[in-house]
C-alpha atoms as a PDB file:
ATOM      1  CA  UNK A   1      96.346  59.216  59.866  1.00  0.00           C
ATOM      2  CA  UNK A   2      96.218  58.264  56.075  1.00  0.00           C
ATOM      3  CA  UNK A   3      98.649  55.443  55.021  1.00  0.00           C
ATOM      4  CA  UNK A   4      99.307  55.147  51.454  1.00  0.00           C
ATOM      5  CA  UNK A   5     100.981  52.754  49.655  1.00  0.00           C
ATOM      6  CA  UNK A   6     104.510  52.145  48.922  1.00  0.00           C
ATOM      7  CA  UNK A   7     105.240  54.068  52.130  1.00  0.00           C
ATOM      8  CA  UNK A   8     108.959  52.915  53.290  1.00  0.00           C
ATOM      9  CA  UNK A   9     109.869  52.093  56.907  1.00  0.00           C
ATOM     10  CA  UNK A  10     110.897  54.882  59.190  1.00  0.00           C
ATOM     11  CA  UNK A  11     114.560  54.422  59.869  1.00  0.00           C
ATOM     12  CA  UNK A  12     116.037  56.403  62.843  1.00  0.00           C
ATOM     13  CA  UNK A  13     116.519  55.569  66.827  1.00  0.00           C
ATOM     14  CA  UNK A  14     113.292  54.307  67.436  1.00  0.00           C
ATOM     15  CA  UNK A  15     112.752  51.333  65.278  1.00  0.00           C
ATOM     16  CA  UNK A  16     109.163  50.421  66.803  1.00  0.00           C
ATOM     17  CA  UNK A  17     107.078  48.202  64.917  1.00  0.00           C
ATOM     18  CA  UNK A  18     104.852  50.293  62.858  1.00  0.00           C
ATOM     19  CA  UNK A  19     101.050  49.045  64.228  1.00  0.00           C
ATOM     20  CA  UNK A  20      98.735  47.487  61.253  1.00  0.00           C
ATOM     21  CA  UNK A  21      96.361  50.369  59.665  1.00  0.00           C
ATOM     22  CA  UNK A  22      93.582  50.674  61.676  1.00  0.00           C
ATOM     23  CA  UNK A  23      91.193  51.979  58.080  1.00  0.00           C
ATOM     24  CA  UNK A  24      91.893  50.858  54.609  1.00  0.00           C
ATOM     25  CA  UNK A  25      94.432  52.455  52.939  1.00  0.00           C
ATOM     26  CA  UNK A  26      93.060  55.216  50.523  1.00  0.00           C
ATOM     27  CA  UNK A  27      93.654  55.134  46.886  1.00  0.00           C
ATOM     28  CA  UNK A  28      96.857  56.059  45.260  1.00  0.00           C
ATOM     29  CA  UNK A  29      96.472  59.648  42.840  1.00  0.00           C
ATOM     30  CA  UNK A  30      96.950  58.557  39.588  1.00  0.00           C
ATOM     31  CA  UNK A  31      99.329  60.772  37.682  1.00  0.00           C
ATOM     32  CA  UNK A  32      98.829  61.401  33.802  1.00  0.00           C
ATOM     33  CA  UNK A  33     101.119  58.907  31.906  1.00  0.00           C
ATOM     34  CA  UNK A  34     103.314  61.244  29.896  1.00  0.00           C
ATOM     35  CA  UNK A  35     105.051  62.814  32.866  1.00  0.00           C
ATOM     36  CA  UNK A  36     104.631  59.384  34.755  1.00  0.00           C
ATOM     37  CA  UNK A  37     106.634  57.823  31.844  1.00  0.00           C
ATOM     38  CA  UNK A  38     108.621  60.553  31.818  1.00  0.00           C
ATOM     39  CA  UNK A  39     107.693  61.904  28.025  1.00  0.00           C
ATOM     40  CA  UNK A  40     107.626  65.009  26.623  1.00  0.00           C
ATOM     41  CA  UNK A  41     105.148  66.321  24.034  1.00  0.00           C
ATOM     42  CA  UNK A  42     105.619  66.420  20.709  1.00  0.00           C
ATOM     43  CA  UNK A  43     107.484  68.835  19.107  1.00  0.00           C
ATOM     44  CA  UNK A  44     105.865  69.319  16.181  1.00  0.00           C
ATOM     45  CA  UNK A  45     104.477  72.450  16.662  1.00  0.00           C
ATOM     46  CA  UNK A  46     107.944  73.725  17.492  1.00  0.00           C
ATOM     47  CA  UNK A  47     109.140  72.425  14.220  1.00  0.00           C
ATOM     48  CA  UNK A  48     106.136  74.295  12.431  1.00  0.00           C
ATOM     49  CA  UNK A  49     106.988  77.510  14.087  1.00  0.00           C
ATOM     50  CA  UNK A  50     110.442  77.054  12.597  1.00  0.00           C
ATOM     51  CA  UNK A  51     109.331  76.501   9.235  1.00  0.00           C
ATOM     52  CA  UNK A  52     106.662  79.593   9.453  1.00  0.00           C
ATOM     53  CA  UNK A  53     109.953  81.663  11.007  1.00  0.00           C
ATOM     54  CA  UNK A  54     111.929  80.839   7.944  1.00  0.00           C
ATOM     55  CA  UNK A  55     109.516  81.168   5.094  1.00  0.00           C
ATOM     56  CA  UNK A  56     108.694  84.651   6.719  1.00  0.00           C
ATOM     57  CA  UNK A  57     112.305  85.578   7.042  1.00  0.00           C
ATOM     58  CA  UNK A  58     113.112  84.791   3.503  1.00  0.00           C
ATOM     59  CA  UNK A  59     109.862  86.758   2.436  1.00  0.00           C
ATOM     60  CA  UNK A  60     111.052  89.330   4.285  1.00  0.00           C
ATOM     61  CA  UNK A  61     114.401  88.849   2.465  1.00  0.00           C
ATOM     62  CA  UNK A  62     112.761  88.864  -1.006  1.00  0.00           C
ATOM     63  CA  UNK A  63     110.341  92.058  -0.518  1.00  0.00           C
ATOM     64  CA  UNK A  64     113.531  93.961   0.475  1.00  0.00           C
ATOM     65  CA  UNK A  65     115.477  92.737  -2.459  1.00  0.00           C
ATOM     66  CA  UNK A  66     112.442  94.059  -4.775  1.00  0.00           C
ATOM     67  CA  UNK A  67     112.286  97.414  -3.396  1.00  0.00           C
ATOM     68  CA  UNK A  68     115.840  97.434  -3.584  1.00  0.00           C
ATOM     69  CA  UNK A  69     115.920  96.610  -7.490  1.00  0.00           C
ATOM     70  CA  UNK A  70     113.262  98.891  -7.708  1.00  0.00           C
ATOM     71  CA  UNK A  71     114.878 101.812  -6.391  1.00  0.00           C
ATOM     72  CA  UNK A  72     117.865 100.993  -8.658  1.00  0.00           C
ATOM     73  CA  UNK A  73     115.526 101.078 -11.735  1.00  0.00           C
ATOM     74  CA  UNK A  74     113.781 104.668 -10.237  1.00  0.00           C
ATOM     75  CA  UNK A  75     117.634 105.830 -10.228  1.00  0.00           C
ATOM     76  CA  UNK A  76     118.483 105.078 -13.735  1.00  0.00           C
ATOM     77  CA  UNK A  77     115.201 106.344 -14.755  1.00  0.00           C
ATOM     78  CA  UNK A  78     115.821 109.515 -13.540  1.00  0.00           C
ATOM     79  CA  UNK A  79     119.044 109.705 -14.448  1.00  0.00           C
ATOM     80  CA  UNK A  80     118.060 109.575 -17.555  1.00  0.00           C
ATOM     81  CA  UNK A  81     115.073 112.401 -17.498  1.00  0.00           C
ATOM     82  CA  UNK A  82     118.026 114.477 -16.260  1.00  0.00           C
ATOM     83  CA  UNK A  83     120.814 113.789 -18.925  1.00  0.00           C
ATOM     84  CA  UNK A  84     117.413 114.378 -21.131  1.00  0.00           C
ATOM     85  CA  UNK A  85     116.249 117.306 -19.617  1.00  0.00           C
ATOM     86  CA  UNK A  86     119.924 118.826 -19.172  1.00  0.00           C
ATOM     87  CA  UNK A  87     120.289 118.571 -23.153  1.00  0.00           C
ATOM     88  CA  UNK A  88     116.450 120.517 -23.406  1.00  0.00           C
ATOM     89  CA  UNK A  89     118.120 123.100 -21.571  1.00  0.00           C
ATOM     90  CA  UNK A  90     121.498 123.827 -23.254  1.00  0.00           C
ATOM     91  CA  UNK A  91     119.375 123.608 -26.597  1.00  0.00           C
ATOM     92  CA  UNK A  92     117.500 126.464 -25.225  1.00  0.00           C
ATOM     93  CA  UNK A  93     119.985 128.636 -24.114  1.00  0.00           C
ATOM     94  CA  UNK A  94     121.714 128.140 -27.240  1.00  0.00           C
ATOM     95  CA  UNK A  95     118.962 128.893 -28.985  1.00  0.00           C
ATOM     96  CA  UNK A  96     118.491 132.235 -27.206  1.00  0.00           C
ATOM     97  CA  UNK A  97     121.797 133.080 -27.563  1.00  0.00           C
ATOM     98  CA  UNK A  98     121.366 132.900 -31.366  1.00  0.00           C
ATOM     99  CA  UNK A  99     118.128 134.796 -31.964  1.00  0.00           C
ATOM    100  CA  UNK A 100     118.153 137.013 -29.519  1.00  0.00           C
ATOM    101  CA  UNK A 101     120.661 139.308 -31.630  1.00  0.00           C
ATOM    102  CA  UNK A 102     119.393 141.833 -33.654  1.00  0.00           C
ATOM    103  CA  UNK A 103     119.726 140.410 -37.103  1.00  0.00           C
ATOM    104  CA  UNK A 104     117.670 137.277 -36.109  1.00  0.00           C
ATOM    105  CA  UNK A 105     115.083 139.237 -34.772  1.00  0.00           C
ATOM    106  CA  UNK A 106     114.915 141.408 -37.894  1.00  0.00           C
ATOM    107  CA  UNK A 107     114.361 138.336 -39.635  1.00  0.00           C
ATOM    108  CA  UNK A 108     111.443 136.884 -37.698  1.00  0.00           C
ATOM    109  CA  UNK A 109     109.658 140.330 -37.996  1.00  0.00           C
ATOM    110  CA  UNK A 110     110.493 140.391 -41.983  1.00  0.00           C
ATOM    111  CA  UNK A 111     108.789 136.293 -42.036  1.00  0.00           C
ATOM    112  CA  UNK A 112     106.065 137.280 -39.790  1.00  0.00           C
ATOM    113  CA  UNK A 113     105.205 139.982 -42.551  1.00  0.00           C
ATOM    114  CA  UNK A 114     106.188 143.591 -40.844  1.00  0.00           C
ATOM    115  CA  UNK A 115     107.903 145.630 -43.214  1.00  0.00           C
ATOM    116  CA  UNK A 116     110.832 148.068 -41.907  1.00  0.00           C
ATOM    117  CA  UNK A 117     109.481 151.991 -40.851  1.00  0.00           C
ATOM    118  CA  UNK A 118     109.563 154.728 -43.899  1.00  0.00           C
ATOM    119  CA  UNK A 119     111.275 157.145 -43.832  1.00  0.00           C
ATOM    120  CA  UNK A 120     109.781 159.609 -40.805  1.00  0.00           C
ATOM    121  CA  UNK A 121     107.888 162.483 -41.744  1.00  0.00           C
ATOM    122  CA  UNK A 122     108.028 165.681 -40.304  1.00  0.00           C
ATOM    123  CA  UNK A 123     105.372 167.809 -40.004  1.00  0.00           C
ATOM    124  CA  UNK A 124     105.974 171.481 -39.470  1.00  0.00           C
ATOM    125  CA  UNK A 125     104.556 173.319 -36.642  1.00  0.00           C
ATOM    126  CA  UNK A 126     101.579 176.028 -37.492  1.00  0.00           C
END
C-alpha cells in the first residue's frame, strides 16, 4: 500500500496507531502551476475575437449601407429615364396625331417632289 504525503489521520471508531511505512513514500504528482495557483489564462485572445467581431459587424454595417445608397441612386436614375422616356412618347403620339391627316401628308409628298395625278384619261374601247 502506497502512502503519500500529506495524508491526514483516519478518524472514526478505531483510532489504532497507523504502523510506520514499511517502503519509502513515492513522489508527490506535480500539478502544472496555473491551475495549482489557481490562474486562468489569458484572455487576450478573447479580447481579439471581440475586436475581429466588431470590425466585421460594422463592415457588415457599411457594405449594407452602400448597396443601400446605391439602390437609391439606381431609383432616381431610372426615374428619370422614365419621366424622359414618357415625354419621347407623348412627343410621338402627338406627332402622329398631327401628320397623319391628310393635308400633312399631301405636304410631305409635294416636299419629297411627287406632283398631284392629271387629270385621268380615258381611253375608248375598240
Amino acid at each position: 500500500m502506497a502512502i503519500y504525503e500529506g495524508a491526514r489521520a483516519r478518524s472514526g471508531f478505531l483510532n489504532l496507531p497507523i504502523p510506520a511505512p514499511q517502503a519509502p513514500s513515492l513522489p508527490r504528482r506535480k500539478t502544472r502551476s496555473p491551475i495549482r495557483a489557481r490562474r486562468r489564462a489569458s484572455r487576450v485572445g478573447l479580447v481579439l475575437g471581440g475586436i475581429v467581431l466588431t470590425f466585421l459587424l460594422a463592415f457588415f454595417s457599411l457594405a449594407q449601407s452602400v448597396r443601400v445608397s446605391a439602390t437609391g441612386y439606381d431609383l432616381e436614375r431610372l426615374s428619370a429615364e422614365h419621366d424622359r422616356l414618357e415625354g419621347q412618347r407623348q412627343q410621338l403620339i402627338s406627332d402622329l396625331n398631327r401628320l397623319g391627316r391628310e393635308p400633312a401628308i399631301r405636304k410631305q409628298a409635294i416636299d419629297g417632289g411627287l406632283a398631284p395625278l392629271p387629270a385621268p384619261l380615258v381611253v375608248p374601247a375598240r
